[in-house]
Protein backbone atom coordinates (compact mmCIF):
# COMPACT_ATOMS: atom_id res chain seq x y z
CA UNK A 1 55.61 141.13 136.95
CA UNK A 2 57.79 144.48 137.74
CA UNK A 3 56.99 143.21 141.51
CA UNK A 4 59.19 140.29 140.84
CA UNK A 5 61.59 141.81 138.43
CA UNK A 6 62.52 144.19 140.61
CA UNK A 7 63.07 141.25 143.81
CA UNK A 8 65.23 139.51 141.55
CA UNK A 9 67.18 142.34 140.95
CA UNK A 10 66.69 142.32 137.29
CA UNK A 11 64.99 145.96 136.29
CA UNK A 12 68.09 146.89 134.54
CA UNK A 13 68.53 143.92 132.38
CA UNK A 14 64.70 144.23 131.88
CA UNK A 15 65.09 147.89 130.98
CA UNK A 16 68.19 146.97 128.39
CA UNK A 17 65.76 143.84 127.00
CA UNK A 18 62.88 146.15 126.40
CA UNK A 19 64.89 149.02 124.61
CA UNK A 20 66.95 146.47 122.36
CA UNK A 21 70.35 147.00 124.02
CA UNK A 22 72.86 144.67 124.19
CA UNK A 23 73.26 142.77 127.68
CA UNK A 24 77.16 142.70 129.52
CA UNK A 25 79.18 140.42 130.78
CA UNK A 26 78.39 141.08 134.44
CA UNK A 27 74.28 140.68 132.86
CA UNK A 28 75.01 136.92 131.74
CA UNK A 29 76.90 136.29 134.92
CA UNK A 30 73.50 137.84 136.86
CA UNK A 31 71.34 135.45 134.63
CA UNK A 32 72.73 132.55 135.98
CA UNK A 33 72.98 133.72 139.49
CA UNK A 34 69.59 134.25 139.79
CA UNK A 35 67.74 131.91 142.10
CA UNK A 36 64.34 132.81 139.91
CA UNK A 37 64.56 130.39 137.10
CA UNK A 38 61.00 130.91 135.79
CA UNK A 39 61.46 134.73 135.61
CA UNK A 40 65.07 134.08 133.73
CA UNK A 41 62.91 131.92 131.32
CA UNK A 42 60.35 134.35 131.43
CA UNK A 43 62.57 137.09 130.04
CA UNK A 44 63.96 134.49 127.20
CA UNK A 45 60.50 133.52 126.25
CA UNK A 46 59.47 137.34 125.53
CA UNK A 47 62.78 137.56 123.24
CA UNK A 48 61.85 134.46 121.98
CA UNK A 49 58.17 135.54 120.89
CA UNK A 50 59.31 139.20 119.62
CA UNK A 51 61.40 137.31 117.10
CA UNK A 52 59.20 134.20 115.79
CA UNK A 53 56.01 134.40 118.07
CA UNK A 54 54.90 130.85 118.57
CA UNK A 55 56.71 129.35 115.61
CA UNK A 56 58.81 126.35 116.46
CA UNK A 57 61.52 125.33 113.23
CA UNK A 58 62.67 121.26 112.42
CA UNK A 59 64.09 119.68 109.46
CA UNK A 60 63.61 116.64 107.67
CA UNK A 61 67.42 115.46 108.16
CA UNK A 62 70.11 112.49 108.07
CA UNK A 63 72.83 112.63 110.28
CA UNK A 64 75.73 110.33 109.46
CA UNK A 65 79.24 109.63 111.46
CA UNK A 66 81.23 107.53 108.70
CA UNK A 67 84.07 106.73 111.07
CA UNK A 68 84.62 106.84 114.82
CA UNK A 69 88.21 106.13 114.15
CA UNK A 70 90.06 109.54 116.18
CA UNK A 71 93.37 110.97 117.03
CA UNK A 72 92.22 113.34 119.71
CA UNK A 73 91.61 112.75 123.06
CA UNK A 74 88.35 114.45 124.32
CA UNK A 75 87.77 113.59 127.85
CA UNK A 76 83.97 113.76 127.55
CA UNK A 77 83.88 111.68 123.97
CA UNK A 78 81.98 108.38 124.45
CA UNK A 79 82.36 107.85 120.59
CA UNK A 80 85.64 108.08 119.26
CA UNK A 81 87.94 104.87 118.88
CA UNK A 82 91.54 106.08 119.03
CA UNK A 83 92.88 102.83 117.22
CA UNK A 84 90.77 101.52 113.99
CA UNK A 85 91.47 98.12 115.84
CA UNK A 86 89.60 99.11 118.52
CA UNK A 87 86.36 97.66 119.80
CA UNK A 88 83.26 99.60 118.39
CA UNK A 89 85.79 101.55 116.07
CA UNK A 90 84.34 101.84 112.52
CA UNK A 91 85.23 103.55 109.15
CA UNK A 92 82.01 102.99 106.51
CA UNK A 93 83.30 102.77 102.89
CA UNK A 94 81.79 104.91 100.52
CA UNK A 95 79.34 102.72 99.30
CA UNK A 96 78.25 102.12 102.66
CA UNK A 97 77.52 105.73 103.70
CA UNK A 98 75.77 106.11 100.36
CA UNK A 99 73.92 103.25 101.08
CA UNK A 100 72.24 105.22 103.94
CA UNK A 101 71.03 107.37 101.32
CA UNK A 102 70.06 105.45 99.09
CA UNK A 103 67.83 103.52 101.89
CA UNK A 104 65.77 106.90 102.05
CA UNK A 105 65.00 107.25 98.64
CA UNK A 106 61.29 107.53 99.67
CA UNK A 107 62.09 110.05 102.48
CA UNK A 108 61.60 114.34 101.41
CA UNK A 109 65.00 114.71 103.26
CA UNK A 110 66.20 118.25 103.21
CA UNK A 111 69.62 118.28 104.40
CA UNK A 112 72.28 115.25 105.23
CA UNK A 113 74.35 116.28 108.28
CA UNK A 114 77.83 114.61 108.48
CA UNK A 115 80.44 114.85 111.01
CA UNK A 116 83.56 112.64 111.62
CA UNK A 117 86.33 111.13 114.10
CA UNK A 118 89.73 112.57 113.40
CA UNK A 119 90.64 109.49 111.27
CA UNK A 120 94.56 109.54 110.21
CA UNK A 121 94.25 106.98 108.17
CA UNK A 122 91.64 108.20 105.36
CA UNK A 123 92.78 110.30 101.93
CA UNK A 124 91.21 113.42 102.09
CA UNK A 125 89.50 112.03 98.77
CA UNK A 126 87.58 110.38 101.03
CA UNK A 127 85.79 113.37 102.26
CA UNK A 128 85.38 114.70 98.71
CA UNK A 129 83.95 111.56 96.81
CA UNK A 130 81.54 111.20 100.02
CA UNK A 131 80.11 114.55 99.22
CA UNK A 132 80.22 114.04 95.34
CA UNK A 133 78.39 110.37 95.83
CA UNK A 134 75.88 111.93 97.98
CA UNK A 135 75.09 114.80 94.94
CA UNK A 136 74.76 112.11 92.71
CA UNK A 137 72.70 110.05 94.42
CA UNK A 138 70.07 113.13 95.30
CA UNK A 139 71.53 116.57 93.48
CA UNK A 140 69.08 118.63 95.46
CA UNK A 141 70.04 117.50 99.07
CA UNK A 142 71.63 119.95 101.27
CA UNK A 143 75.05 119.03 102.68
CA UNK A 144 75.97 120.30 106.30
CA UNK A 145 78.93 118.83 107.07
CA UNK A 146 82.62 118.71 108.52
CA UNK A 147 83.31 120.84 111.93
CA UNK A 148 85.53 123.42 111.83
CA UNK A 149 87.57 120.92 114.24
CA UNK A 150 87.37 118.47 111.39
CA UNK A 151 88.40 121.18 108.81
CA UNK A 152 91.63 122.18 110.79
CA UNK A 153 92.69 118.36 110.99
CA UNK A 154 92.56 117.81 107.20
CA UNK A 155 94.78 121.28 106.89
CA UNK A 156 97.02 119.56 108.94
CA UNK A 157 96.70 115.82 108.30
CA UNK A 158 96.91 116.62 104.46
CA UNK A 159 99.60 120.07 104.21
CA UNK A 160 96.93 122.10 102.78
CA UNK A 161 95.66 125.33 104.09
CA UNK A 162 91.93 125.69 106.16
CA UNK A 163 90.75 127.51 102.84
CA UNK A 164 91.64 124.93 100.35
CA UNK A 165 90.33 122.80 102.35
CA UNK A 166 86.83 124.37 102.25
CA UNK A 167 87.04 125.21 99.04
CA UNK A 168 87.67 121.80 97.83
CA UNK A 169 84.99 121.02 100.06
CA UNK A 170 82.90 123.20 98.66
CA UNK A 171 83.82 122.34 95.06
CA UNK A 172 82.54 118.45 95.94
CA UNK A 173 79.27 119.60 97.23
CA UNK A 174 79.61 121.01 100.87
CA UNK A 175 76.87 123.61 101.52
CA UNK A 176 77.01 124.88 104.73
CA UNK A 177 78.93 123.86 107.90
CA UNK A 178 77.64 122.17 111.28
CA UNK A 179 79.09 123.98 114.76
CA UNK A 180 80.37 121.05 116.56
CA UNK A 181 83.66 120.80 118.09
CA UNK A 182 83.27 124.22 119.81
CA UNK A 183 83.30 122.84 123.28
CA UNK A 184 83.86 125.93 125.47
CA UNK A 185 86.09 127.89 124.49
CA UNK A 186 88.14 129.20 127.72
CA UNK A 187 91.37 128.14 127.74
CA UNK A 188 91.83 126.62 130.96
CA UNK A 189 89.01 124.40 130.16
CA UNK A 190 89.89 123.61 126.76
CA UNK A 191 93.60 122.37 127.78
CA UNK A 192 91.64 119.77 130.60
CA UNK A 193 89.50 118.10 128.19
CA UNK A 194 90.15 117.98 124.66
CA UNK A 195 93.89 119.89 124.75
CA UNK A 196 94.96 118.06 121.18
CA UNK A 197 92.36 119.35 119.03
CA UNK A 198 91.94 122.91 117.36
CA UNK A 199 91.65 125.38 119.75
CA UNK A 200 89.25 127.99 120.10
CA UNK A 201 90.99 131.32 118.14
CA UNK A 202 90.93 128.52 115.06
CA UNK A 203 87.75 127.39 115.56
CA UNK A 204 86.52 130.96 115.21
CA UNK A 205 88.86 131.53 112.27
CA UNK A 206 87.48 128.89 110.58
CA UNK A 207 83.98 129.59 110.82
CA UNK A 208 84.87 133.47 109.69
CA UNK A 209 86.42 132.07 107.11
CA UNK A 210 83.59 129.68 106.16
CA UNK A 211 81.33 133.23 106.44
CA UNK A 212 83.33 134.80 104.18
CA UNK A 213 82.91 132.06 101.78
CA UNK A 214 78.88 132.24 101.58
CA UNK A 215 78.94 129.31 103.76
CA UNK A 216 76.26 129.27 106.48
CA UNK A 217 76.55 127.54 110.04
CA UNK A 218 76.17 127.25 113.41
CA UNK A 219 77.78 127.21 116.84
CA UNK A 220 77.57 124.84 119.87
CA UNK A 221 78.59 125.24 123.41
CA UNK A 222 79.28 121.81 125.51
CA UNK A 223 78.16 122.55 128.43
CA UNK A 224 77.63 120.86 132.08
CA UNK A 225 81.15 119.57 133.40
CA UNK A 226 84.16 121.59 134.66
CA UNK A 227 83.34 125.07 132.76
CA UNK A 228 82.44 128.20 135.11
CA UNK A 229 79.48 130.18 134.76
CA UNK A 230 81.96 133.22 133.82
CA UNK A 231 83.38 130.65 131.09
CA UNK A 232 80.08 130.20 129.77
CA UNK A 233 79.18 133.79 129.04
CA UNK A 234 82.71 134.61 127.54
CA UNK A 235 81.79 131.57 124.92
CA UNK A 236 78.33 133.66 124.40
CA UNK A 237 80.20 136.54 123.81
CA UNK A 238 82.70 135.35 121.82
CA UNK A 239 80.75 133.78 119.55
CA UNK A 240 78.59 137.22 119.59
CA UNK A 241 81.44 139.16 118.38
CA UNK A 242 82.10 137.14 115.54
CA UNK A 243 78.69 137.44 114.41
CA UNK A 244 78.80 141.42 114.35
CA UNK A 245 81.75 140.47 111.89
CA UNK A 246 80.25 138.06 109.69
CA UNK A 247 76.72 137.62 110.24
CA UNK A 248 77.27 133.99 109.15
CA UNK A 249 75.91 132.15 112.56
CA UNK A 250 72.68 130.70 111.92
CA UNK A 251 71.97 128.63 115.36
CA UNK A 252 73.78 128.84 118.73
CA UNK A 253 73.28 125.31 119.93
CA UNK A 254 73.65 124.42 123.76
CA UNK A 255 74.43 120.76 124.17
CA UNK A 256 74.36 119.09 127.55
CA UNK A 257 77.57 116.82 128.87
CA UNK A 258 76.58 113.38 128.94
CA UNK A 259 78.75 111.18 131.03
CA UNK A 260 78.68 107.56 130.27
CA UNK A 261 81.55 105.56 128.94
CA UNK A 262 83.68 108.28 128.63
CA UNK A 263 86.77 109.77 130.81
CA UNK A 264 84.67 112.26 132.91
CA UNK A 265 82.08 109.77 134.02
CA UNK A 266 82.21 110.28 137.44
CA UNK A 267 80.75 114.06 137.09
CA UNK A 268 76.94 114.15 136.70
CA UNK A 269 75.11 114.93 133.97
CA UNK A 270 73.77 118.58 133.69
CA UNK A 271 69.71 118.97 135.18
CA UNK A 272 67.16 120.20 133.58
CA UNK A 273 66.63 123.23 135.31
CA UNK A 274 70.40 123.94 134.31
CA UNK A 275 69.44 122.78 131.04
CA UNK A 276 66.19 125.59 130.63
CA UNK A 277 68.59 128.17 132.20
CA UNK A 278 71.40 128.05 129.88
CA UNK A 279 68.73 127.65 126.38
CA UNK A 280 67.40 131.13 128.32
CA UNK A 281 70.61 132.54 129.17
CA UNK A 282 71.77 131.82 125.38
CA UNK A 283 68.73 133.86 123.92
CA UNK A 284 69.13 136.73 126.19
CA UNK A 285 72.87 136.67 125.26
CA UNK A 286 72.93 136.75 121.52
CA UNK A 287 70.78 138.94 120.57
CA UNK A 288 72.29 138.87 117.50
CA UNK A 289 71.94 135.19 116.21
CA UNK A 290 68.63 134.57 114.80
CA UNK A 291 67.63 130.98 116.40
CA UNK A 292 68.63 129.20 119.90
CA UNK A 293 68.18 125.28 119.12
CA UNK A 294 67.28 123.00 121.43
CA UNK A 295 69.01 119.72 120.42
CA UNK A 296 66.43 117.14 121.83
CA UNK A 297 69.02 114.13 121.57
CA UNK A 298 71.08 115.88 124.01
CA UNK A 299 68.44 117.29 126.12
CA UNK A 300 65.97 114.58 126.26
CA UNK A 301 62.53 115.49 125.10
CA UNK A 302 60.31 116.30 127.83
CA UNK A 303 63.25 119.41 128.68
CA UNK A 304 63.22 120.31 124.67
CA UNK A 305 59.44 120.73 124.69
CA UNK A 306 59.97 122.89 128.10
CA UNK A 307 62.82 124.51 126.56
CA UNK A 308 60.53 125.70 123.89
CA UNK A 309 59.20 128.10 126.65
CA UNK A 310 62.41 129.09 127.52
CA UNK A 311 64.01 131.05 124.79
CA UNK A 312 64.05 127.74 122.52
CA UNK A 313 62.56 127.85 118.56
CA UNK A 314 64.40 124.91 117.19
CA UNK A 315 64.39 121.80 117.60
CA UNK A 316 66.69 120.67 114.89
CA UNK A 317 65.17 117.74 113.51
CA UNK A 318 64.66 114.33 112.74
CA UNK A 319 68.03 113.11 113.47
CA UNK A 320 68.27 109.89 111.93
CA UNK A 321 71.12 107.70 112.72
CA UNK A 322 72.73 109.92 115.60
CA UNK A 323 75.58 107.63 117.10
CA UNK A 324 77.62 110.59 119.24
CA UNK A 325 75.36 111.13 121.84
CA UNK A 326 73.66 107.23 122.32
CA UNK A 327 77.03 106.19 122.88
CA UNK A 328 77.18 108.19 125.55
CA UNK A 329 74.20 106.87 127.51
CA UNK A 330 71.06 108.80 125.58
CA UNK A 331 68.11 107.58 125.93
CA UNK A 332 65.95 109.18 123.35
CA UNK A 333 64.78 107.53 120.43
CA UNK A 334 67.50 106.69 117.03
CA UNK A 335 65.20 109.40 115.54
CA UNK A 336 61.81 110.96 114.92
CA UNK A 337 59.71 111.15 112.39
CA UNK A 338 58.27 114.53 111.41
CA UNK A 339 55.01 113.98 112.69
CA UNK A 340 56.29 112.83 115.58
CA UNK A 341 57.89 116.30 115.74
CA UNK A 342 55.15 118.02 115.39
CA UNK A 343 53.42 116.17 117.67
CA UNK A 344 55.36 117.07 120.61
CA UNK A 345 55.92 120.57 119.09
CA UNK A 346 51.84 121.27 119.83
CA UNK A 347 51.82 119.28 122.95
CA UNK A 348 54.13 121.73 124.12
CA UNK A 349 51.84 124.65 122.99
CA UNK A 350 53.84 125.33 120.32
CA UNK A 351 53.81 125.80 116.21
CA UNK A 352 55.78 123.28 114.10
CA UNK A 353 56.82 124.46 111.08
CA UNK A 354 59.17 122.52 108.62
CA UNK A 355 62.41 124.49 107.52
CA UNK A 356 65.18 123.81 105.26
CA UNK A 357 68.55 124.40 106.14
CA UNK A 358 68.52 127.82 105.46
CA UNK A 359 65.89 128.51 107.07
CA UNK A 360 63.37 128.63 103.90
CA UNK A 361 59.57 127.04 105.39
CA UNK A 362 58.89 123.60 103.46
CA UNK A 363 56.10 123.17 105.07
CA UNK A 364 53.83 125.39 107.29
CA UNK A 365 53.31 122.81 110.30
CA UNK A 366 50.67 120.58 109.31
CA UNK A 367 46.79 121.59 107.68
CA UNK A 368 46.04 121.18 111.15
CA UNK A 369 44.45 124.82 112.57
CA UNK A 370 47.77 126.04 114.58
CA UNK A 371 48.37 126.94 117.65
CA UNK A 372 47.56 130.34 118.64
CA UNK A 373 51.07 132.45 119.64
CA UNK A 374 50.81 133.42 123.80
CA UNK A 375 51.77 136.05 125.78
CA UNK A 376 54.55 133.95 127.66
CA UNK A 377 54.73 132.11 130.27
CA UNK A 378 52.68 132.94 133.44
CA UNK A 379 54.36 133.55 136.51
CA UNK A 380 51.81 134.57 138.61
């Protein structure tokens, strides 16, 4: 294995991996320059089983959109309706997006995952009866909801500040925040694709905010369309240096650019093997957020199960009622069940085990014997 760390030009990365130091700039640039994807995934997968062995972490979640309706623009958005008149625009009523609760009564759902269109046309009392309704309905379910794009627009929208905003939030039952909306943060890229939503520095304020509140949540990177490689790694990093701040990031979560029905549908989608490398490139990055999720909607689920080999220990979960990325062209399943989940977890040589939000096991896989934690991946 030195034998083909050292032709890849890698023994210095491998020699900052193996004593716990922090990789550069110029290292994440290297990691996706090199033409050895398998030893790049190699490397992740080592990281990957130092921290959680052969462990692989889902939830038993919801995930609701109650309105499409949008003011911004995103170039790459196959879901938002910009007029509520609109063809395929929607706004649920309240009852309606308790009613999806209420349909699960039977379900051990852990945590109800909500994220939104810009909608100008809503009270922000809206937002906070949703949350209350869904308390009532099942007190014990955690709430993960409202990006930090979302919380910026209600500042805005309603003439209230990003913290009363979260605290009122907070007050109605929000318990931790998703990390949509993130995008990529570079500049150049940001003002091509989605240039009238909350930018970057306020995304980040937001979330530091949200850390300093208790909150707990997680940051995504869109990835596969215009950014560069360099604009990649400065999102890593970015998000890395907030973390040192705040140590609030749970998840970073890649997710791949999917091009039908929107404005940038002539680009094509991300591969797989770009897929693996950026999961791997994400792991060796942030060596300071605990999990790298592999978001199967986005990545299809043959490339999640491979991603689990390449720095990948999450899978999020079982997704019910995802709308964002089947409107623009997935073709995985509405959801999973959790044995389904676990199912592919072990066909993938993996462990399943059932978290909650926080990261607290629920359940320890199955009572099936598990799967016994490897080495890594052999290169030959």
């Amino acid at each position: 294995m030195q034998t083909r760390i050292a032709a890849a030009g890698l023994e210095d990365i491998d020699t900052k991996l193996r004593a716990r130091q922090r990789l550069s700039f110029d290292d994440g640039v290297r990691l996706f320059a090199c033409p050895d994807l398998l030893l790049v995934g190699w490397l992740a997968n080592r990281e990957r089983e130092r921290r959680h062995g052969a462990r692989t972490f889902y939830n038993f979640n919801l995930r609701l959109e109650p309105t499409n309706v949008c003011e911004a623009n995103c170039l790459f958005c196959s879901f938002a309706r910009q007029k509520a008149t609109a063809p395929a625009a929607y706004t649920m009523t309240l009852e309606q997006a308790w009613d999806k609760l209420r349909a699960r009564a039977s379900q051990a759902i852990t945590e109800l995952h909500v994220v939104n269109g810009l909608n100008p046309h809503l009270p922000f009392s809206y937002y906070t009866e949703l949350l209350q309704g869904f308390k009532r309905i099942r007190p014990g379910i955690h709430l993960k909801c409202f990006t930090a794009v979302e919380i910026a627009y209600f500042a805005d929208l309603y003439g209230m500040t990003d913290e009363q905003v979260l605290r009122e939030l907070v007050d109605a039952g929000l318990n931790s925040m998703p990390g949509g909306g993130a995008e990529i943060f570079a500049d150049r890229v940001r003002r091509k694709i989605c240039a009238d939503k909350c930018g970057a520095n306020r995304y980040l304020a937001i979330h530091r905010l949200a850390h300093r509140m208790g909150l707990r949540t997680n940051v995504t990177m869109l990835y596969g369309h215009i950014e560069t490689v360099e604009e990649r790694v400065d999102h890593m990093l970015r998000a890395r240096a907030l973390q040192d701040d705040t140590g609030g990031f749970q998840a970073f979560i890649p997710l791949a650019f999917h091009p039908d029905n929107n404005a940038m549908r002539k680009l094509p989608a991300p591969t797989a093997a770009e897929t693996l490398r950026v999961h791997a490139v994400a792991r060796l990055m942030l060596d300071n957020i605990d999990h790298i999720k592999g978001f199967w909607v986005a990545t299809g689920v043959e490339v999640a199960q491979q991603a689990l080999w390449f720095g990948v220990d999450d899978l999020d979960g079982t997704v019910q009622e995802e709308k964002i990325y089947h409107m623009a062209g997935s073709v995985v399943p509405d959801g999973m069940s959790t044995s389904q989940l676990r199912a592919l977890v072990r066909a993938a040589g993996r462990e399943p085990y059932e978290r909650d939000t926080l990261y607290n096991i629920v359940t320890p896989a199955s009572h099936d014997a598990p799967v016994a934690a490897t080495a890594g991946v052999a290169l030959g």
